[in-house]
Protein backbone atom coordinates (compact mmCIF):
# COMPACT_ATOMS: atom_id res chain seq x y z
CA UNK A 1 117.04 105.36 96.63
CA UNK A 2 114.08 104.44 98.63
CA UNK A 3 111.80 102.61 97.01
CA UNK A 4 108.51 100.40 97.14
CA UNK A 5 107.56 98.65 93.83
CA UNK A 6 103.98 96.47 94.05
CA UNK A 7 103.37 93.95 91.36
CA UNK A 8 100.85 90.49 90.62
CA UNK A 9 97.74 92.86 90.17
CA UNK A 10 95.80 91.29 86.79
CA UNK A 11 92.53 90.84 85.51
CA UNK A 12 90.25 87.93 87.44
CA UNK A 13 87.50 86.25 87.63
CA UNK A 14 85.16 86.27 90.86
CA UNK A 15 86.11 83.35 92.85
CA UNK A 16 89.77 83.51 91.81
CA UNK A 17 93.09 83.91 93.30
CA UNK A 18 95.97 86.87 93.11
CA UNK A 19 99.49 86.89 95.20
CA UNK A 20 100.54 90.61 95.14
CA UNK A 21 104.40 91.36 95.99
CA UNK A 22 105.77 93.89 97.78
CA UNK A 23 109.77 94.85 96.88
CA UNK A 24 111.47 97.23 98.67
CA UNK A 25 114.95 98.84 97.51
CA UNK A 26 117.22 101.34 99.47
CA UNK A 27 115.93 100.17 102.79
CA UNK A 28 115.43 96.47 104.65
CA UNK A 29 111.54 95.56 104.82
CA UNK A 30 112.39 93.38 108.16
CA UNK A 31 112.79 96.62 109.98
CA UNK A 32 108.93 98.18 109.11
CA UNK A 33 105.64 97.05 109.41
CA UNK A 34 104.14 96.78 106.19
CA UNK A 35 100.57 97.79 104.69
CA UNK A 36 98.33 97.03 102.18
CA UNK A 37 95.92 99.38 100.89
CA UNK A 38 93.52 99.41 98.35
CA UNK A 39 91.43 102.24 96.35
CA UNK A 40 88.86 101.90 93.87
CA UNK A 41 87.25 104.99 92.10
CA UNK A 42 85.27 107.05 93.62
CA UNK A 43 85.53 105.90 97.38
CA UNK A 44 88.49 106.91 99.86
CA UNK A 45 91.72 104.79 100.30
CA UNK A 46 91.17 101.68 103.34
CA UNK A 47 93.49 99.25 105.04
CA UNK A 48 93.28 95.78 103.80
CA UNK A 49 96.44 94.25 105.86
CA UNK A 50 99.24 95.02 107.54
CA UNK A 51 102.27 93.14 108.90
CA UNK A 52 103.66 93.97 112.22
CA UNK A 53 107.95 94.44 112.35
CA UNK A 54 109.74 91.81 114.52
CA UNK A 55 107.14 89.54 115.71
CA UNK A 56 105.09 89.37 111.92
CA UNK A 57 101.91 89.62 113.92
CA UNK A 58 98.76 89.93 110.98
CA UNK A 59 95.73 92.64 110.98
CA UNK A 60 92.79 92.55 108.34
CA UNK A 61 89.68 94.53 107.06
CA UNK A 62 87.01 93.06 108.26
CA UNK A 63 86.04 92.27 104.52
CA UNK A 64 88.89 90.78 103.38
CA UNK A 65 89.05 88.45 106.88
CA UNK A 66 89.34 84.25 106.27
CA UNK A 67 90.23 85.32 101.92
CA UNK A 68 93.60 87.37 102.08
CA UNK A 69 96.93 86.09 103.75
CA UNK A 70 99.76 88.71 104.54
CA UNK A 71 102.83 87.55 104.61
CA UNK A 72 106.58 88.31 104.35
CA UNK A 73 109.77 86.90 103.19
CA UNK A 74 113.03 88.80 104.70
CA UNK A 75 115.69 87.01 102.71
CA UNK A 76 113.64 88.34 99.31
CA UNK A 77 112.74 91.71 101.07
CA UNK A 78 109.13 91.30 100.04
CA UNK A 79 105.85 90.86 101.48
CA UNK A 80 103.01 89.07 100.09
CA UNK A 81 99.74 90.26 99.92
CA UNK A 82 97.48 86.34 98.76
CA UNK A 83 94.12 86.97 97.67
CA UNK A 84 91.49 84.40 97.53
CA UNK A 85 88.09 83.85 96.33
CA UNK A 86 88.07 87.18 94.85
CA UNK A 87 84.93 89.54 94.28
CA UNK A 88 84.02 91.94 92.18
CA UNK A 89 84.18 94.30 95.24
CA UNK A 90 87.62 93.64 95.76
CA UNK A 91 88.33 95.74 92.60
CA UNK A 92 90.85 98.63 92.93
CA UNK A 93 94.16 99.96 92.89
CA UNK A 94 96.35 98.37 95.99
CA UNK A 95 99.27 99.69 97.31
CA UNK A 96 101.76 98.78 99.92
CA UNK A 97 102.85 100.97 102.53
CA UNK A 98 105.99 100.96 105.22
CA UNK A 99 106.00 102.54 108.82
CA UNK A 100 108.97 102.56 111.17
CA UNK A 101 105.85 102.09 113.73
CA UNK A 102 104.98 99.43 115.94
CA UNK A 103 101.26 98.65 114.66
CA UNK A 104 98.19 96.78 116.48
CA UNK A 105 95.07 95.91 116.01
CA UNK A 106 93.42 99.37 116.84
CA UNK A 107 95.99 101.48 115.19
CA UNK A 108 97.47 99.33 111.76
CA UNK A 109 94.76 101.03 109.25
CA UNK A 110 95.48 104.96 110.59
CA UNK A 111 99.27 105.26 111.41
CA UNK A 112 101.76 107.41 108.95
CA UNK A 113 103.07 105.10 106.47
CA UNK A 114 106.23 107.00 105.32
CA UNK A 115 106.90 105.11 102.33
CA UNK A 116 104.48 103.81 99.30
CA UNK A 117 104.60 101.95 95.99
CA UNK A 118 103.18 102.91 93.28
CA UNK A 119 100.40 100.68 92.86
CA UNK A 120 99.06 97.89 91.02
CA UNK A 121 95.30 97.12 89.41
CA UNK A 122 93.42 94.64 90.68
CA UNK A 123 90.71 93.80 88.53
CA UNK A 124 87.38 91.12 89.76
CA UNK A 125 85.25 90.33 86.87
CA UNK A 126 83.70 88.04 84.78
């Protein structure tokens, strides 16, 4: 069975720090680029970051540039999705994504992902 499963979401303060995982089951994460994606109420579903298949090359949002790290770790078929200095904009649901494509920089936020978790909260407040 194919399957995504996100977890590390969690209440924080502004200014803190989150690592999100990324599990797959049924299939090998190596072989896909991976996305994050985040939704909070009331305002449409963006790309936050994706991680390209084979060469691991990174993509960002624009808002989420020099705070969140993508990253991936075959032998635990898992990527990471590292969240610093968190703000209260940063609050949402955030889900990870997998695409057989080969994404790049113009394309990473707007390709099909075929397969996606379930998602987890992630909460910025004081």
């Amino acid at each position: 069975q194919v399957q995504l499963v996100e977890s590390g979401g969690g209440l924080v303060q502004p200014g803190g720090s989150l690592r999100l995982s990324c599990t797959a089951s049924g299939f090998t994460l190596e072989s896909y680029s991976i996305g994050w994606f985040r939704q909070a109420p009331g305002k449409e579903r963006e790309g936050v970051s994706s991680i390209r298949r084979s060469d691991v090359s990174t993509y960002y949002a624009d808002s989420v540039k020099g705070r969140f790290t993508i990253s991936r770790d075959n032998a635990k078929n898992t990527v990471y999705l590292q969240m610093n200095s968190l703000k209260p904009e940063d609050t949402a649901v955030y889900y990870c994504a997998a695409t057989s494509m080969y994404v790049n920089t113009y394309n990473w936020a707007r390709v099909a992902y075929r397969y996606w978790g379930q998602g987890t909260q992630v909460t910025v407040s004081s």
